[in-house]
Protein backbone atom coordinates (compact mmCIF):
# COMPACT_ATOMS: atom_id res chain seq x y z
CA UNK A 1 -71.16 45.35 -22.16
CA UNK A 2 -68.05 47.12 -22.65
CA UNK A 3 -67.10 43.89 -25.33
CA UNK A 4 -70.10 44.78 -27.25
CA UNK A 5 -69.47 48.33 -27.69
CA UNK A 6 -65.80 47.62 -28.27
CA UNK A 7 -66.96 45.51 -30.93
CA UNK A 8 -69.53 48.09 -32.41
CA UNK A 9 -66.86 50.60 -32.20
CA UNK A 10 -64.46 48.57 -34.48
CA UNK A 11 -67.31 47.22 -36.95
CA UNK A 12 -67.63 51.23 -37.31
CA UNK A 13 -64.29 51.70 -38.47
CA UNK A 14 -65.01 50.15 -41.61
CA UNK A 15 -63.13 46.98 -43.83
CA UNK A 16 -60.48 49.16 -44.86
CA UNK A 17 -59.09 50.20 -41.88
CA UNK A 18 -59.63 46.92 -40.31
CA UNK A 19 -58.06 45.21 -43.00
CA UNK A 20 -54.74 48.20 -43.22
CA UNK A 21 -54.51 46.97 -39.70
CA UNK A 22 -54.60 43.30 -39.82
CA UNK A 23 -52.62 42.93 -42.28
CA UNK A 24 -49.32 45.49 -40.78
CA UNK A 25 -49.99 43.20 -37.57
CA UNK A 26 -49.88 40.13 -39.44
CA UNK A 27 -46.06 41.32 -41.17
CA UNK A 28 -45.02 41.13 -37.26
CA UNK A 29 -46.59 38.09 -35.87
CA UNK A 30 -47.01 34.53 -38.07
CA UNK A 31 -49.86 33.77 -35.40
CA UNK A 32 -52.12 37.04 -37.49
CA UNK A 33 -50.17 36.10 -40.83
CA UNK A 34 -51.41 32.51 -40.12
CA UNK A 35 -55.36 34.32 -39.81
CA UNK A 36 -55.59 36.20 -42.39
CA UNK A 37 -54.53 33.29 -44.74
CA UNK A 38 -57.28 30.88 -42.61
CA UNK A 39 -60.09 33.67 -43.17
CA UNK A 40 -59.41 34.53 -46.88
CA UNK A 41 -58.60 30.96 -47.99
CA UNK A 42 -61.49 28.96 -49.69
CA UNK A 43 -62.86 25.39 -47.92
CA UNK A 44 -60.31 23.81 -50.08
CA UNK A 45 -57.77 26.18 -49.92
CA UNK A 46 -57.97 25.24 -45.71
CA UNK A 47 -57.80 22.09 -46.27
CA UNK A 48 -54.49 21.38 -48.07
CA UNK A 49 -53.11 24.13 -45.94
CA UNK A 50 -54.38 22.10 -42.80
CA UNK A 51 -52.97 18.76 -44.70
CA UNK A 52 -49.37 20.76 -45.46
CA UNK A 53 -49.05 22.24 -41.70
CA UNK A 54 -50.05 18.70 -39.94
CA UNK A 55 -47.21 17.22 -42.52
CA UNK A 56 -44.76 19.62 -41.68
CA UNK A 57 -44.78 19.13 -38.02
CA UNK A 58 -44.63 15.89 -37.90
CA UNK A 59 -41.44 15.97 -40.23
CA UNK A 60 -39.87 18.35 -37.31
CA UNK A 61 -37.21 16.64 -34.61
CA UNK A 62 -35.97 19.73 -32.66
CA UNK A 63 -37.42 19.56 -29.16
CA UNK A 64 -39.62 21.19 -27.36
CA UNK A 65 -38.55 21.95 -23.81
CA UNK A 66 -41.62 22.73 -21.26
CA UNK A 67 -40.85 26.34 -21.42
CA UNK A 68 -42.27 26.07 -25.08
CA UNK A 69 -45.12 24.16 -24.74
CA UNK A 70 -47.41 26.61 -24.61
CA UNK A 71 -46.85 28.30 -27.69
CA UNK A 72 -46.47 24.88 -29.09
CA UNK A 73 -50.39 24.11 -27.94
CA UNK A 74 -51.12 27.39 -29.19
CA UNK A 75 -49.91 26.07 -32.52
CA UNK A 76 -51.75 23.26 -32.22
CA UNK A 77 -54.74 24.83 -31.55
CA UNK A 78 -54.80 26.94 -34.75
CA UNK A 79 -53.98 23.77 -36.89
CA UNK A 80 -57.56 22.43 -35.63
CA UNK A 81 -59.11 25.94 -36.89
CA UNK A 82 -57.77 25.04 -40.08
CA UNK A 83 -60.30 22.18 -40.07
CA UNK A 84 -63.18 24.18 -38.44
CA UNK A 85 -62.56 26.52 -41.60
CA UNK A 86 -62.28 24.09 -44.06
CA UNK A 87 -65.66 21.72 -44.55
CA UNK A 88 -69.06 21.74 -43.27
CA UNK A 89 -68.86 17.82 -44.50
CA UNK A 90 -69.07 15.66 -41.10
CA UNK A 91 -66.88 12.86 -42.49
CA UNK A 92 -64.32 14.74 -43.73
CA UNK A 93 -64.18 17.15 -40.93
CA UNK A 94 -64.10 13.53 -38.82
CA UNK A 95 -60.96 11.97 -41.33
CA UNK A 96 -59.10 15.33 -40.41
CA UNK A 97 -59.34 15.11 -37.06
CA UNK A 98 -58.67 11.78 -36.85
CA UNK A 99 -55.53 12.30 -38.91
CA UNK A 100 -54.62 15.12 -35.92
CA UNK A 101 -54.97 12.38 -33.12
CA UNK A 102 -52.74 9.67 -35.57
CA UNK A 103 -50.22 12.70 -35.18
CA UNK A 104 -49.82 12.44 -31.67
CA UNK A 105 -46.37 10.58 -31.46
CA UNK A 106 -44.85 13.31 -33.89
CA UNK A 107 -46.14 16.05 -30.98
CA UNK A 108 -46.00 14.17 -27.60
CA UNK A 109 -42.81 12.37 -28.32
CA UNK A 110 -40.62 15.22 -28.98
CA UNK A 111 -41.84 17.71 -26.27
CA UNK A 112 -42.28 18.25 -22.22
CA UNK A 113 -45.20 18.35 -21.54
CA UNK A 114 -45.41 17.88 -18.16
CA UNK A 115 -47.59 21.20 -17.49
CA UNK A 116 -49.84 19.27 -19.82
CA UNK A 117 -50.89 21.79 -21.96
CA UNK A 118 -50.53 20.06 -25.68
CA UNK A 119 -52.09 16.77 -24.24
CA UNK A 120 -55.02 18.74 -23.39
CA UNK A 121 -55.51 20.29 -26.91
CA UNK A 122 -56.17 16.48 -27.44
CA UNK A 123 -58.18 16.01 -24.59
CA UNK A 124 -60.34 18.74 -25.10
CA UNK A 125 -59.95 20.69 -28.03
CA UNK A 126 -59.72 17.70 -30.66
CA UNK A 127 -62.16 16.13 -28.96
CA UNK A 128 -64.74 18.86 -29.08
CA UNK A 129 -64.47 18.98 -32.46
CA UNK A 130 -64.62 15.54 -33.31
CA UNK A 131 -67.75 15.72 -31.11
CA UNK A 132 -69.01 18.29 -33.35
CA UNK A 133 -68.85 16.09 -36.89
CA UNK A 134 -69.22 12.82 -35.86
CA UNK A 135 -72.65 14.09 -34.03
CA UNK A 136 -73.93 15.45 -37.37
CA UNK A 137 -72.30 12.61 -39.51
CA UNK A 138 -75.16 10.36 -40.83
CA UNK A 139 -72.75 7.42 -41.38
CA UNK A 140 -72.44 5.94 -37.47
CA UNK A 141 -70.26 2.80 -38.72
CA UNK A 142 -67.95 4.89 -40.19
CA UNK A 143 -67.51 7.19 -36.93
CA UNK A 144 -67.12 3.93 -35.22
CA UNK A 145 -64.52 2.44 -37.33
CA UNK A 146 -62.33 5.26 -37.29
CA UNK A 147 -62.70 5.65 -33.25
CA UNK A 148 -61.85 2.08 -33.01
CA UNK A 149 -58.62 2.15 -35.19
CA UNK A 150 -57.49 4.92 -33.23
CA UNK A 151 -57.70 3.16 -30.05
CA UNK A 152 -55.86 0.26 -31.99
CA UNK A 153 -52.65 1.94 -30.12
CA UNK A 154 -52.58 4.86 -27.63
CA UNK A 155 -49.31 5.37 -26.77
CA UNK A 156 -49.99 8.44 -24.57
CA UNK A 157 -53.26 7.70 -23.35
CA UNK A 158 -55.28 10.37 -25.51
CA UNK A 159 -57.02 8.48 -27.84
CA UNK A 160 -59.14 6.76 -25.60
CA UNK A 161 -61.14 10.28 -24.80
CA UNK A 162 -62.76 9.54 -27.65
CA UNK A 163 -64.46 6.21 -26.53
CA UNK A 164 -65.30 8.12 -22.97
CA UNK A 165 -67.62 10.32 -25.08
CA UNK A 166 -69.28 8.02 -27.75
CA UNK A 167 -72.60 8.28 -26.37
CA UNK A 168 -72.51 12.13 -27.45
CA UNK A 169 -72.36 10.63 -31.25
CA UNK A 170 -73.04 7.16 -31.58
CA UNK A 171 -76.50 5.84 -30.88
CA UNK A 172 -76.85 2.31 -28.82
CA UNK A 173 -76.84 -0.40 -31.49
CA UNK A 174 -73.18 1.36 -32.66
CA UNK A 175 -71.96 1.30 -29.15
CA UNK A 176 -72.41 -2.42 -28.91
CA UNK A 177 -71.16 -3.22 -32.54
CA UNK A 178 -67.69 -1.55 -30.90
CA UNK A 179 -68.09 -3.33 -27.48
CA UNK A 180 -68.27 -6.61 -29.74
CA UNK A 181 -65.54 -5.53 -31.32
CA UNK A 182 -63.03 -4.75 -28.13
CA UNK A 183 -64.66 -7.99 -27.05
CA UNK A 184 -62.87 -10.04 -30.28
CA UNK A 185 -59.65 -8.36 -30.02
CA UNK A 186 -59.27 -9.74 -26.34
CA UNK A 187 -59.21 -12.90 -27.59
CA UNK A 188 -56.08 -12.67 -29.26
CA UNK A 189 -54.22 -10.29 -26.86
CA UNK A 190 -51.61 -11.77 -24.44
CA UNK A 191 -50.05 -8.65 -23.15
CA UNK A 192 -51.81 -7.83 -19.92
CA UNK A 193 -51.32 -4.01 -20.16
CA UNK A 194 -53.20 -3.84 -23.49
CA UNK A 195 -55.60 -6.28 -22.19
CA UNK A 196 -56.48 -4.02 -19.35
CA UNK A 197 -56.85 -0.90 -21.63
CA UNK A 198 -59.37 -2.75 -23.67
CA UNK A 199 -61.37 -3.73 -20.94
CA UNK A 200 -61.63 -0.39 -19.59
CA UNK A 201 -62.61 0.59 -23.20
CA UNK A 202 -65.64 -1.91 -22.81
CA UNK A 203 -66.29 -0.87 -19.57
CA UNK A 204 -66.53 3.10 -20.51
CA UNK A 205 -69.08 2.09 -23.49
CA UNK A 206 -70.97 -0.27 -21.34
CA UNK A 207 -71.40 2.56 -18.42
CA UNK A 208 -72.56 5.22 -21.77
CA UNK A 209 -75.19 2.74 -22.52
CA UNK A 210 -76.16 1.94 -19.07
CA UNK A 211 -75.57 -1.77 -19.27
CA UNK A 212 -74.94 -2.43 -15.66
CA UNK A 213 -74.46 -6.21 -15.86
CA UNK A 214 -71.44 -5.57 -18.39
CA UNK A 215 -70.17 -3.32 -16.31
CA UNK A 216 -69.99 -5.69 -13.48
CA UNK A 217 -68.95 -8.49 -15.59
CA UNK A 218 -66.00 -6.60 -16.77
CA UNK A 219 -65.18 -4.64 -13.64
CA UNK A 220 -65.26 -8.33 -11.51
CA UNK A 221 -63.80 -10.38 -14.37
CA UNK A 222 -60.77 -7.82 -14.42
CA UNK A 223 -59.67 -7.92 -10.93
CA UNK A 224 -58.85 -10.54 -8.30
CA UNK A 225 -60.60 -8.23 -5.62
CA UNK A 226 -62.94 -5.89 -6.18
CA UNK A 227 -61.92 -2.40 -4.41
CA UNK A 228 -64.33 0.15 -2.53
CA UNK A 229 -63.92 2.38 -5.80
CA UNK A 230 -64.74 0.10 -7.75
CA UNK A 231 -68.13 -1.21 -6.05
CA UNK A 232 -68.90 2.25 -6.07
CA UNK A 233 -68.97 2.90 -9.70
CA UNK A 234 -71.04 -0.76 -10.27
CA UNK A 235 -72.84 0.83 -7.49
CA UNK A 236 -73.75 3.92 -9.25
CA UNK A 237 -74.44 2.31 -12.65
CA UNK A 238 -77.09 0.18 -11.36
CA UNK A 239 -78.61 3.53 -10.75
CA UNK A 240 -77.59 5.18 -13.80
CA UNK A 241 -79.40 2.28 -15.37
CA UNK A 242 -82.65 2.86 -13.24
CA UNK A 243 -81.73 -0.11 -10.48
CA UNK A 244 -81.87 1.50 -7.28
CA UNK A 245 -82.75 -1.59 -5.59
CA UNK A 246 -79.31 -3.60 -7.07
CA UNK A 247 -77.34 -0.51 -6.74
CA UNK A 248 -78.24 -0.07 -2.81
CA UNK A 249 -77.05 -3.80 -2.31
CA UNK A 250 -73.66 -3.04 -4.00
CA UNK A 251 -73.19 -0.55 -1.66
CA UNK A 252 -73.79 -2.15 1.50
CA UNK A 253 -70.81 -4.37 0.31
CA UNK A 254 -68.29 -1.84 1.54
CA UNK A 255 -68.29 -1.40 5.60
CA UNK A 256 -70.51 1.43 6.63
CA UNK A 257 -67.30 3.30 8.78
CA UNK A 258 -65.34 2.80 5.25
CA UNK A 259 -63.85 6.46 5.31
CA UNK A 260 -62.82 6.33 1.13
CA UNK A 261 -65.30 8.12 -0.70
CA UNK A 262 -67.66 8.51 1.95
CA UNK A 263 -68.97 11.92 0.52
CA UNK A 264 -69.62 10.01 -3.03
CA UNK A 265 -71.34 7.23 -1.11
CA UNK A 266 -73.57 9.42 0.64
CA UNK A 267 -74.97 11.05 -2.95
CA UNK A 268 -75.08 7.38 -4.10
CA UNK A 269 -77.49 6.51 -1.28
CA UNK A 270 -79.34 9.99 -1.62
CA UNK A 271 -80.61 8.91 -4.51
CA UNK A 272 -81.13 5.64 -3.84
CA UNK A 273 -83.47 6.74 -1.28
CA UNK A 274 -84.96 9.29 -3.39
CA UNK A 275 -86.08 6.73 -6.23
CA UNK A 276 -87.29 4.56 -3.63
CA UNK A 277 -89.61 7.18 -2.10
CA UNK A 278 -87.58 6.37 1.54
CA UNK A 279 -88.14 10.03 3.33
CA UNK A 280 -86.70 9.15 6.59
CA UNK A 281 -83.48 7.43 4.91
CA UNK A 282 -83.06 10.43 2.57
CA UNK A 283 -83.12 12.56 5.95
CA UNK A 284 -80.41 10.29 8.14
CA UNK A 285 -78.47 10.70 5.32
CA UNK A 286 -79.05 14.39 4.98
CA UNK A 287 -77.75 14.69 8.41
CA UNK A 288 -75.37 12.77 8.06
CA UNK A 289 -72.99 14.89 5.45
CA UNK A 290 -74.62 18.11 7.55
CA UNK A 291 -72.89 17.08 10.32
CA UNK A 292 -69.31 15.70 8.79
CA UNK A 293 -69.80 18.97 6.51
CA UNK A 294 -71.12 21.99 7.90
CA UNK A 295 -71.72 24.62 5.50
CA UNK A 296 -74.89 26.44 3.92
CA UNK A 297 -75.02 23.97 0.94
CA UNK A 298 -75.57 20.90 2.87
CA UNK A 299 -77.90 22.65 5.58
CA UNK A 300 -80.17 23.86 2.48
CA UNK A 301 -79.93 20.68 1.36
CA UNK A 302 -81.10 19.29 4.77
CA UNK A 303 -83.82 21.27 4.85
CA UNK A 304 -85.00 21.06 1.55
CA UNK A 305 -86.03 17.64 2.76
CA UNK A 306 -87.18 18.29 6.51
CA UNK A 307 -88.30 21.36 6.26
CA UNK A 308 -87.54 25.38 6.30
CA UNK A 309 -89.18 26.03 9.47
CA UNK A 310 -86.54 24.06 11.31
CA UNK A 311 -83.58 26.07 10.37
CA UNK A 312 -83.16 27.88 13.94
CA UNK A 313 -83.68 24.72 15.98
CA UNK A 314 -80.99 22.68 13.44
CA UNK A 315 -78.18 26.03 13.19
CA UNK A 316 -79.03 26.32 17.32
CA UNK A 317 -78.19 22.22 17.87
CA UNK A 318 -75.10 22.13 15.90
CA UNK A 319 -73.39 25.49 17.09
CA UNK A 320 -74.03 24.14 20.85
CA UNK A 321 -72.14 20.68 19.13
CA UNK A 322 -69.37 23.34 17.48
CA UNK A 323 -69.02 24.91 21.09
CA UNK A 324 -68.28 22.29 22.25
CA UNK A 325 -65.83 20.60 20.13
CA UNK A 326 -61.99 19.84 21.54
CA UNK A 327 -60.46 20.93 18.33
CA UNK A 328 -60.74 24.30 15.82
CA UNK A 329 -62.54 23.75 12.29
CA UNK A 330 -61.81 26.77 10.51
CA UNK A 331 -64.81 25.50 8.24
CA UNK A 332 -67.26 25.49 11.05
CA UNK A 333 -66.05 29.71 11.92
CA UNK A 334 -67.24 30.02 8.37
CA UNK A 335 -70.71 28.42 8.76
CA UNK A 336 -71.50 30.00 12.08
CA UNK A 337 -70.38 33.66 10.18
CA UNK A 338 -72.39 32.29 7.14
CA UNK A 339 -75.71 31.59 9.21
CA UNK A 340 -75.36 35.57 11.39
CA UNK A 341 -73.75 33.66 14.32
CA UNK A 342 -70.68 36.05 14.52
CA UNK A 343 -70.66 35.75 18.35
CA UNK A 344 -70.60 32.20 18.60
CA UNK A 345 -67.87 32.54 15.94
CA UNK A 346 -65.58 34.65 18.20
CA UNK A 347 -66.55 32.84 20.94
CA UNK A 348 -65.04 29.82 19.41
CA UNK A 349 -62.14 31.52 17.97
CA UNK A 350 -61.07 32.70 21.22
CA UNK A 351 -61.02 29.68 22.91
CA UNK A 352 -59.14 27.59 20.14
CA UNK A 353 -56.77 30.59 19.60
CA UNK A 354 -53.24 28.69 20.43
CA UNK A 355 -54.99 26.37 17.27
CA UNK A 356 -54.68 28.92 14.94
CA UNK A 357 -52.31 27.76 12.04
CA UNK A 358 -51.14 30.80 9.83
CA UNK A 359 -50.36 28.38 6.82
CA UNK A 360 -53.94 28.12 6.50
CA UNK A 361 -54.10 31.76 5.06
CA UNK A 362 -56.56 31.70 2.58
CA UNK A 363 -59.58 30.44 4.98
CA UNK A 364 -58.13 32.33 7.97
CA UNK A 365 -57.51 35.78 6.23
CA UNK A 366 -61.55 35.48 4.84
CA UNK A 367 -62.31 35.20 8.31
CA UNK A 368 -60.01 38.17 9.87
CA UNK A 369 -61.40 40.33 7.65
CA UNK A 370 -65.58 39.56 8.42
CA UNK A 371 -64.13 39.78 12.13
CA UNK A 372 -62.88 43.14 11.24
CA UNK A 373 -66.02 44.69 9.39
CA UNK A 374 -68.08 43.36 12.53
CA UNK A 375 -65.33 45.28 14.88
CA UNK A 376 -64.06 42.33 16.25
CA UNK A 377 -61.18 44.41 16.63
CA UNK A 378 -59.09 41.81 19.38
CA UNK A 379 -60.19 37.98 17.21
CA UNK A 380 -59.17 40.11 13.94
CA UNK A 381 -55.79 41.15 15.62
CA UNK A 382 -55.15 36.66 16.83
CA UNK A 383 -55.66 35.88 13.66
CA UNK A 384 -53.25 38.05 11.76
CA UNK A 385 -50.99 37.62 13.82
CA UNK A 386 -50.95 33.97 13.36
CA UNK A 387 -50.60 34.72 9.29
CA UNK A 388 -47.86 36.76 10.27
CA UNK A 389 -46.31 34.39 12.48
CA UNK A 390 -46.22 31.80 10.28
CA UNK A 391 -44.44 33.96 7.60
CA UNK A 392 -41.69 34.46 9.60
CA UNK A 393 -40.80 31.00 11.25
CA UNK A 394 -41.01 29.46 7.61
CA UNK A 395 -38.78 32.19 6.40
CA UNK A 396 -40.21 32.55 2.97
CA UNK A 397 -38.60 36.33 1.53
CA UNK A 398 -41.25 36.62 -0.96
CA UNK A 399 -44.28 36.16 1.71
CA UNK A 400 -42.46 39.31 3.60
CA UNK A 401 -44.22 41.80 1.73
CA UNK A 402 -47.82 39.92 3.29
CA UNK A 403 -46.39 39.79 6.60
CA UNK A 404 -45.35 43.78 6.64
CA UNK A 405 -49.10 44.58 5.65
CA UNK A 406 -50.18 41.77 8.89
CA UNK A 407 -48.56 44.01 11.29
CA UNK A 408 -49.26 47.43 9.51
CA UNK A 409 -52.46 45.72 10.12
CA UNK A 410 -51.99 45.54 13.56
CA UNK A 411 -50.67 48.48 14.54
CA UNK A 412 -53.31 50.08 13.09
CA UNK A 413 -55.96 48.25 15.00
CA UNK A 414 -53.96 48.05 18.25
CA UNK A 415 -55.56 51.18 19.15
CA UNK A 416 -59.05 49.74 19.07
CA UNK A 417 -58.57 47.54 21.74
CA UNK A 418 -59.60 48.19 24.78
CA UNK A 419 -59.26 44.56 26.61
CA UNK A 420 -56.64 42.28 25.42
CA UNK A 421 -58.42 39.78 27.85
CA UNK A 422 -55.53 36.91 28.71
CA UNK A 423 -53.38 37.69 25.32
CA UNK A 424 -50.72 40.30 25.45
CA UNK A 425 -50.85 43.63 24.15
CA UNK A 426 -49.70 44.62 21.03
CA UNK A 427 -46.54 45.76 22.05
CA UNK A 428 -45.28 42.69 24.20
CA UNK A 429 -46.35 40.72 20.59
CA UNK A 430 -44.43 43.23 18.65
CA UNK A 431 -41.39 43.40 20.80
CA UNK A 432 -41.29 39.62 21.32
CA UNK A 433 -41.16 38.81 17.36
CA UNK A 434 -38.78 41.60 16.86
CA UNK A 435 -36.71 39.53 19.09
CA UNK A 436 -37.05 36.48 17.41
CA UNK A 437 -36.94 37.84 14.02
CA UNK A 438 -34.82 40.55 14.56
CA UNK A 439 -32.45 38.99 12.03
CA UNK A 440 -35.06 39.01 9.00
CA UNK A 441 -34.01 42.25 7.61
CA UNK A 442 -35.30 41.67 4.53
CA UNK A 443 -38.51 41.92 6.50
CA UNK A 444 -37.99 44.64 8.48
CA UNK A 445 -37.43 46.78 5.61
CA UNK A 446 -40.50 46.01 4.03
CA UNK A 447 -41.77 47.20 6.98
CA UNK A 448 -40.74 49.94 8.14
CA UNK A 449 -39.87 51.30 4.28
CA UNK A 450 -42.40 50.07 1.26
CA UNK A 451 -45.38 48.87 3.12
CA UNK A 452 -47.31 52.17 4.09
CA UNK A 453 -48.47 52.67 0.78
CA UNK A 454 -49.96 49.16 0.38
CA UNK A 455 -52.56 49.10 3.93
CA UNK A 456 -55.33 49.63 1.73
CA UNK A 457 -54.99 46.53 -0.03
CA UNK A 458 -56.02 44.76 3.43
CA UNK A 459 -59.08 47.01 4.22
């Protein structure tokens, strides 16, 4: 809302003083200079400047160091609005970006890119507009041409995006002109690299078109043994291809205790079931990732199948399981606090307190402070001071500022607590890390100097 009226508010202003404005902003920064020329210049116009730029930068040799990479990909970026700006023709706008992507060793090869941030203006932003002409380009063979003597060489593994989404342009008869044409090239390549990239180039098109028996073909012809991951994905496009029944027996190929991909299996074999009409499958299965997964996802998705009205019998079963358990599952605190079972939860925090692990902040800290709006004053006080615990043994100066607001914490709900049961008061806790720590200045001063101001920030 506030965007909109923002927006209103400047349409209101008028041209003129937008324009005054754009243009003294654009004689500071070449990103608004660069704009202004994109918005007033005609289709043409944006083209030859898009032409000129792409030229220019891949006549540059100074290097670009990873601090710089952003900007760089910001550059980038704009360079592909040149095209967006410069022809509504889908072959053209195709040629352009395609002349972007033959760029890529001009970019990549002089820069550090290791926070990835111009190889994803390829991966997504090029793409996306690629996606955009070649779906409303009428001439498929030509799309296909130029996608294929991209992938002729992909130094940096970009190019090949584009084959991962030809289904979203190319219709089925296409696809396997391309597949035939991978297919010809592999007769005459001897390196075993390139060999492999082509055949995972068949295998991506073959998977878009849902040709399962290519897939296998390719996916058993190119290794000596076929891994779990990969009898998974065969797996799966059997059922992508409406073969539930060859798709199932893939999948009983890998041992049923297999722990790789178990979760991924478990989908695979939902659906199975659930083309095949198999209710009580579809529920062992169902129970299955309830069980290894506790959480309010896969219990809705348990009972989507078995029914609503056995909710309280299924929470009530699996909390008496939780109780019961040797070891603490921070995920399963969360799922008994999720489902209104905040006793239980302290319950089983108590008893798995010495478990506690502080460097597990983010789940733990969620928890603390539910415990804390319930007036679980003592579980609340554990846990944070197992965050804080773990602050100080690692010794980490710039985590000091979260550990003074952990015991600020607690010595402001110290007072709440009535019965410290078997743990020790606040002040044995307090003196005995004081004694430990007493050398962590750097702490102590947070503590006893900046962090008053800051409580709130935990409430």
């Amino acid at each position: 809302m506030q965007d909109k009226n923002l927006r209103q508010k400047l349409i209101d202003l008028g041209a003129e003083i937008l324009a005054d404005n754009l243009l003294s902003l654009a004689s500071y920064y070449d990103e608004i200079s660069d704009l202004t020329e994109r918005l007033t210049a005609t289709p043409e116009e944006n083209i030859q400047r898009f032409k000129k730029k792409l030229s220019s930068l891949k006549r540059q040799k100074k290097f670009i160091g990873w601090k710089d990479s952003a900007h760089f990909a910001i550059e980038l970026k704009m360079l592909l609005q040149d095209i967006e700006y410069s022809t509504n023709n889908p072959l053209t706008g195709v040629k352009l970006v395609a002349s972007f992507y033959e760029a890529d060793n001009a970019f990549l090869g002089r820069c550090d890119d290791s926070s990835g941030n111009i190889g994803d203006i390829f991966r997504f932003d090029a793409k996306e507009l690629f996606i955009y002409y070649a779906s409303r380009c009428e001439e498929k063979e030509k799309i296909a041409e130029i996608i294929l003597k991209l992938n002729n060489k992909d130094d940096y593994g970009i190019r090949d995006n584009l084959i991962d989404c030809a289904a979203e342009c190319l219709p089925e008869p296409v696809i396997r002109k391309m597949i035939a044409a991978f297919q010809k090239q592999l007769e005459n390549v001897k390196n075993e690299y390139e060999k492999n990239g082509k055949l995972r180039m068949i295998s991506s098109l073959a998977r878009q078109i849902k040709d399962a028996e290519l897939f296998k073909t390719i996916c058993v012809s190119s290794r000596e043994t076929l891994s779990s991951s990969a009898v998974i994905d065969i797996a799966a496009v059997y059922l992508e291809s409406g073969n539930p029944e060859t798709a199932h027996a893939w999948l009983n190929k890998i041992r049923e205790n297999e722990p790789f991909k178990e979760n991924e299996r478990n989908m695979l074999l939902l659906e199975i079931y659930k083309k095949q009409g198999n209710y009580e499958k579809q529920k062992e299965i169902l129970y299955k990732m309830f069980k290894s997964s506790h959480s309010v996802n896969t219990l809705k998705n348990l009972l989507d199948v078995v029914g609503i009205e056995k909710q309280d019998e299924i929470i009530k079963d699996e909390i008496s399981c939780i109780m019961e358990s040797d070891n603490l599952n921070e995920t399963d605190v969360q799922f008994m606090i999720e489902t209104g079972k905040t006793d239980d939860a302290e319950t089983y925090l108590l008893k798995h307190a010495d478990e506690l692990n502080g460097n597990r902040y983010g789940i733990l800290l969620s928890i603390a402070k539910t415990m804390e709006t319930e007036k679980r004053y003592l579980i609340t006080s554990i846990i944070y001071r197992s965050l804080l615990t773990s602050i100080l043994e690692n010794g980490y100066p710039k985590a000091y500022i979260y550990g003074a607001q952990y015991l600020s914490k607690l010595d402001k709900l110290a007072p709440d607590i009535s019965d410290w049961k078997n743990f020790s008061n606040h002040e044995t806790f307090k003196s005995r890390i004081h004694q430990a720590h007493k050398l962590k200045h750097a702490f102590w001063s947070k503590y006893t100097g900046v962090i008053h101001p800051f409580i709130k920030c935990l409430d």
